[in-house]
C-alpha atoms as a PDB file:
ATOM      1  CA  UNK A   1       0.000   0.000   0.000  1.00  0.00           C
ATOM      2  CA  UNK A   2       1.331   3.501  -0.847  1.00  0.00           C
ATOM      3  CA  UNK A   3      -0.001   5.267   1.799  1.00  0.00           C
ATOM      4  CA  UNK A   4       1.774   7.137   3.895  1.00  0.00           C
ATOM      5  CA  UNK A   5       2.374   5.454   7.432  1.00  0.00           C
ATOM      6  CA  UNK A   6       0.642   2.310   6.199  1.00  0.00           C
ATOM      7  CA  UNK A   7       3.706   0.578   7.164  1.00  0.00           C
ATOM      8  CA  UNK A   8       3.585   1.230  10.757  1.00  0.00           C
ATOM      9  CA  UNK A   9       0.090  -0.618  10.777  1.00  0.00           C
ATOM     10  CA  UNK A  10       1.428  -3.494   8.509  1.00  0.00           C
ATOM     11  CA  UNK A  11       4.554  -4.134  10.985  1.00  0.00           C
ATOM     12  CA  UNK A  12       1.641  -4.467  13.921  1.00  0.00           C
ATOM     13  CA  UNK A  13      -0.710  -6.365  11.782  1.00  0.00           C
ATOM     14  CA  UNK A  14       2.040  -8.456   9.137  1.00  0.00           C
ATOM     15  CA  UNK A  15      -0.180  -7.006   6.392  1.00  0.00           C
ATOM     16  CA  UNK A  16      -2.568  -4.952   5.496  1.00  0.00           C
ATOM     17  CA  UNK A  17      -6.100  -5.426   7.906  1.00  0.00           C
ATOM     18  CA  UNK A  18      -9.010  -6.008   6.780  1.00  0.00           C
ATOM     19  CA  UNK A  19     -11.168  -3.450   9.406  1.00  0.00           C
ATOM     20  CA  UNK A  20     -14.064  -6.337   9.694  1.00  0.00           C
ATOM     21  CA  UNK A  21     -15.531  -5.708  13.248  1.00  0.00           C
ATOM     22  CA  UNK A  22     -13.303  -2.323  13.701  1.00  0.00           C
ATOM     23  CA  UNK A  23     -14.819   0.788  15.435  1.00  0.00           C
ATOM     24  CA  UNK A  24     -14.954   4.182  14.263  1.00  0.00           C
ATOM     25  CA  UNK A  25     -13.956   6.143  17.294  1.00  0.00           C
ATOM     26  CA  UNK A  26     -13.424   9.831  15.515  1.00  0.00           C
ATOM     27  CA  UNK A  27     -14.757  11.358  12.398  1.00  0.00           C
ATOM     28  CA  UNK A  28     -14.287  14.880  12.081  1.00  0.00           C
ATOM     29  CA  UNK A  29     -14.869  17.089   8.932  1.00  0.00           C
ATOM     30  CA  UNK A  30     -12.813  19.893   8.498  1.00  0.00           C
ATOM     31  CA  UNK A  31     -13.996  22.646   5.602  1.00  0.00           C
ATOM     32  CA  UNK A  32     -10.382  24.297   5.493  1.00  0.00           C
ATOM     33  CA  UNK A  33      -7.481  22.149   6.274  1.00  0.00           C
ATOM     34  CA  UNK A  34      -4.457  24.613   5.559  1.00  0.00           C
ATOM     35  CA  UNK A  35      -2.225  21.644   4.541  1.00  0.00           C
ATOM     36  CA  UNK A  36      -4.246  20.245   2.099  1.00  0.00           C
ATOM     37  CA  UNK A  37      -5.830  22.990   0.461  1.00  0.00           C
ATOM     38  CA  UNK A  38      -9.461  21.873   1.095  1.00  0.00           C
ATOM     39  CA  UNK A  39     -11.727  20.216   3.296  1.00  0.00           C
ATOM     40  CA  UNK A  40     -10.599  17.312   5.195  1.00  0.00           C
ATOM     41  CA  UNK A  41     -11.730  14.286   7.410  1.00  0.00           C
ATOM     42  CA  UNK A  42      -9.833  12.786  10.450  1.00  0.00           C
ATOM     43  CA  UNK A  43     -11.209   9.141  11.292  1.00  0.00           C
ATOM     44  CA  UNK A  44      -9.494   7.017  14.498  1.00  0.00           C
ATOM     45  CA  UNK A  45     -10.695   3.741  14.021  1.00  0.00           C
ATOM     46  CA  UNK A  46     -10.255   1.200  17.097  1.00  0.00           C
ATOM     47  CA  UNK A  47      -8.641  -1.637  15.136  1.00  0.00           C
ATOM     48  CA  UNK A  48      -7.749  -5.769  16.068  1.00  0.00           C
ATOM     49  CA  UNK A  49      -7.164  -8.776  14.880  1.00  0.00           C
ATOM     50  CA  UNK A  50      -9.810 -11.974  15.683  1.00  0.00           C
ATOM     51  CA  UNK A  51      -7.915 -15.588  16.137  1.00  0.00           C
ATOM     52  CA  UNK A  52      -9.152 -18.756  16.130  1.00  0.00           C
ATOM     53  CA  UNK A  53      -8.514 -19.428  19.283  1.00  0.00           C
ATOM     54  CA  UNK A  54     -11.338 -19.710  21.841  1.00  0.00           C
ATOM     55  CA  UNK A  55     -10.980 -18.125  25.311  1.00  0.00           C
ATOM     56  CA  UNK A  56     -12.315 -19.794  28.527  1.00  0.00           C
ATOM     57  CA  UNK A  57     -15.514 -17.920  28.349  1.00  0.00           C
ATOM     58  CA  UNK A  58     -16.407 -18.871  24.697  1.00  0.00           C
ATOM     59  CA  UNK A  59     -15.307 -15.874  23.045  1.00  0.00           C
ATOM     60  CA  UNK A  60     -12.941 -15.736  20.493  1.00  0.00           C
ATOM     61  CA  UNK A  61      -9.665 -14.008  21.397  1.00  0.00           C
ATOM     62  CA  UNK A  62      -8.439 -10.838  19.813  1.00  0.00           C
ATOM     63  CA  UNK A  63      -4.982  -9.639  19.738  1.00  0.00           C
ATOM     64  CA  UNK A  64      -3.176  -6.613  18.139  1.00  0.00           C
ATOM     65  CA  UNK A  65      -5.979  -3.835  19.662  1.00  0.00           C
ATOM     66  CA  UNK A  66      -4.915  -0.568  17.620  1.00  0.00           C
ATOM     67  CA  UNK A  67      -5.907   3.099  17.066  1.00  0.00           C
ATOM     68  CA  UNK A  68      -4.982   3.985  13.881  1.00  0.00           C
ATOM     69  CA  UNK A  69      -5.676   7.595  12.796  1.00  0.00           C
ATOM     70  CA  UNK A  70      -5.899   8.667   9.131  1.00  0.00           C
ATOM     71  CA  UNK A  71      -6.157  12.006   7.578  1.00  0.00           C
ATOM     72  CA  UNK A  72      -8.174  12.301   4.379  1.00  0.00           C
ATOM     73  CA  UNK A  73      -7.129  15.373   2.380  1.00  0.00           C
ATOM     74  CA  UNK A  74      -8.908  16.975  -0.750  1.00  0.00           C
ATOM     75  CA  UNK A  75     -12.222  15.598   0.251  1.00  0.00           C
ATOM     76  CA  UNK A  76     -15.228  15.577  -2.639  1.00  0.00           C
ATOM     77  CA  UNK A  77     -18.279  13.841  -2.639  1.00  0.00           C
ATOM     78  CA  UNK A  78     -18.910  12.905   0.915  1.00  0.00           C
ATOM     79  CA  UNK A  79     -21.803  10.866   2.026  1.00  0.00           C
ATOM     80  CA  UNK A  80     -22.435   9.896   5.557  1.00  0.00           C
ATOM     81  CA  UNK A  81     -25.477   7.713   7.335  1.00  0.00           C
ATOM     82  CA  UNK A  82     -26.226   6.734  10.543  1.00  0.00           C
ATOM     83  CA  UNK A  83     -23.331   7.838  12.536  1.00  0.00           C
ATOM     84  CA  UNK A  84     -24.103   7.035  16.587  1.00  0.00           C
ATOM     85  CA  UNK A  85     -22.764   5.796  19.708  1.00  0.00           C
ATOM     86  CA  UNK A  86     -20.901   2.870  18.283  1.00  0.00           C
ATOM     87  CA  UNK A  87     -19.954   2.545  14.639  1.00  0.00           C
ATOM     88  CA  UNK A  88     -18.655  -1.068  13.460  1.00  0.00           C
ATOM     89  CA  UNK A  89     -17.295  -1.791  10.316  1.00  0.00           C
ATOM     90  CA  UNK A  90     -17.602  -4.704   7.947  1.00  0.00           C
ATOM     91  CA  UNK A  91     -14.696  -2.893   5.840  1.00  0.00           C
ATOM     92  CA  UNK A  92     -12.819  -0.342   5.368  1.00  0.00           C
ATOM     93  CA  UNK A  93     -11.665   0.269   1.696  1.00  0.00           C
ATOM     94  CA  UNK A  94      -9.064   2.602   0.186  1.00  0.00           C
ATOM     95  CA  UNK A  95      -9.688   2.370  -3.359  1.00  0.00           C
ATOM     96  CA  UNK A  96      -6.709   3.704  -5.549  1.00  0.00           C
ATOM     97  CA  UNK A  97      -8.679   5.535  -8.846  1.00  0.00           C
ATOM     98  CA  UNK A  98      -6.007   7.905 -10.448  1.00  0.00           C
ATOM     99  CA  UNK A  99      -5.894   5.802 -13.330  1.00  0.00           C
ATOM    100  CA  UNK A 100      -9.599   6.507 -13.716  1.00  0.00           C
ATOM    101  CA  UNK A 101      -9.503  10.111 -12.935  1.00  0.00           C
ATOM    102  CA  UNK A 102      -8.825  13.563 -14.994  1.00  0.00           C
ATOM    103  CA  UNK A 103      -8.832  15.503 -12.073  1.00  0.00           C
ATOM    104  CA  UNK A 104      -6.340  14.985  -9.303  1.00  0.00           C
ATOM    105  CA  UNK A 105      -8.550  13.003  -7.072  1.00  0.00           C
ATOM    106  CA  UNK A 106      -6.375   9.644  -5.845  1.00  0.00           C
ATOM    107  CA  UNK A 107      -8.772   7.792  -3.796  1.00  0.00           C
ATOM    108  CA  UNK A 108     -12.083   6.315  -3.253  1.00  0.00           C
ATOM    109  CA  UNK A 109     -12.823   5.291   0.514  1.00  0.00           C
ATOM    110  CA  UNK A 110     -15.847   2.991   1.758  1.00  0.00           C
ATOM    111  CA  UNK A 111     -16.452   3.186   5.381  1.00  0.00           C
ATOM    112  CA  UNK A 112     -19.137  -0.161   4.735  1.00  0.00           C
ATOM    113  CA  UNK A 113     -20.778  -0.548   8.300  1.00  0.00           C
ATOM    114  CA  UNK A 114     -22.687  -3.467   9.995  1.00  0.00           C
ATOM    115  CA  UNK A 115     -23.873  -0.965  12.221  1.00  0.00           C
ATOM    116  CA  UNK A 116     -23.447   2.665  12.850  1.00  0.00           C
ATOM    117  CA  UNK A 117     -21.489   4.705  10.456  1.00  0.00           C
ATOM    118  CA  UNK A 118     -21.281   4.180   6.262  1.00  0.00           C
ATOM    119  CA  UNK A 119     -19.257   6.746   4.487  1.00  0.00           C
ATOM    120  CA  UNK A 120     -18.088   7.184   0.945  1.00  0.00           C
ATOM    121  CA  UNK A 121     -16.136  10.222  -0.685  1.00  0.00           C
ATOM    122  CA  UNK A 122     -13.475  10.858  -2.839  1.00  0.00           C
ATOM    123  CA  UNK A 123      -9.971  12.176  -2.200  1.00  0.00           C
ATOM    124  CA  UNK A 124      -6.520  13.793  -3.457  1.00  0.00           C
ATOM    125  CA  UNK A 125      -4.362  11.823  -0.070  1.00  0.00           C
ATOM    126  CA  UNK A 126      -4.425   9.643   2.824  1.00  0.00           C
ATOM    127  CA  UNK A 127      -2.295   9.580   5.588  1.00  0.00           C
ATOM    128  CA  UNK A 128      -2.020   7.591   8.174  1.00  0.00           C
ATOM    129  CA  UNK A 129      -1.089   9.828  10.958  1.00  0.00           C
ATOM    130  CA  UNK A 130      -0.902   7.792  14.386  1.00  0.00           C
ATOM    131  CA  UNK A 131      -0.559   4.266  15.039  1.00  0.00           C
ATOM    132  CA  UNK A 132      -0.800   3.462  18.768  1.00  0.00           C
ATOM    133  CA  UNK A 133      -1.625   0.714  21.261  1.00  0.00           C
ATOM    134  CA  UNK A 134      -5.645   0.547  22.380  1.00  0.00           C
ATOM    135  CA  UNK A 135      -6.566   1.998  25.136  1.00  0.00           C
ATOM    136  CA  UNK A 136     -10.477   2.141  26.240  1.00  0.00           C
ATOM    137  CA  UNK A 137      -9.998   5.830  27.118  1.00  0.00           C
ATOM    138  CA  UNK A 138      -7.818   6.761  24.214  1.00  0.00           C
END
């Protein structure tokens, strides 16, 4: 992935997640973002990884709990639905389109929910700015 700071998620995960079951923790428009000369969106998304192995109490045991924070920059086109108290993911997709596009849009990015939050817009960069252990009060 050619995103910047992808790599610091990849050495935590050994490649790149999928998002299934993630939480959006943040998501934060910004009309004028001064470094990307137009509107941007922050996202933290509470990240893990699900094993196969079952815990004592049934439960599948997770492993790898992250918050990763991006920064979407040259937003377009943004859609949003049902944003609430707890937004779960099925996936989150960073679509690369530049070979599709005129304009100097890079990205397409599905925030596909199971419950909660579903986003789609368009975009010029991502960055992945933080990459940090979980922490319930982060």
């Amino acid at each position: 992935m050619q995103i910047p700071g992808a790599e610091k998620v990849v050495s935590i995960f050994g490649r790149w997640p999928s998002f299934h079951d993630a939480e959006v923790i943040r998501f934060v428009l910004e009309r004028s973002d001064p470094y990307a000369a137009g509107p941007s969106i922050f996202v933290d998304v509470h990240a893990f990884e699900m094993t196969s192995e079952i815990a004592a109490d049934g439960i599948y045991v997770l492993k790898h709990h992250t918050l990763i924070s991006f920064h979407f920059a040259g937003v377009v086109e943004v859609q949003l639905e049902e944003f609430n108290n707890q937004n779960v993911l099925r996936d989150l997709d960073i679509i690369e389109i530049s070979d599709r596009q005129m304009e100097l849009l890079k990205y397409e990015v599905h925030f596909d929910s199971t419950f909660g939050l579903d986003a789609r817009f368009l975009c010029r960069e991502v960055t992945i700015t933080n990459v940090q252990p979980w922490n319930a009060i982060n």
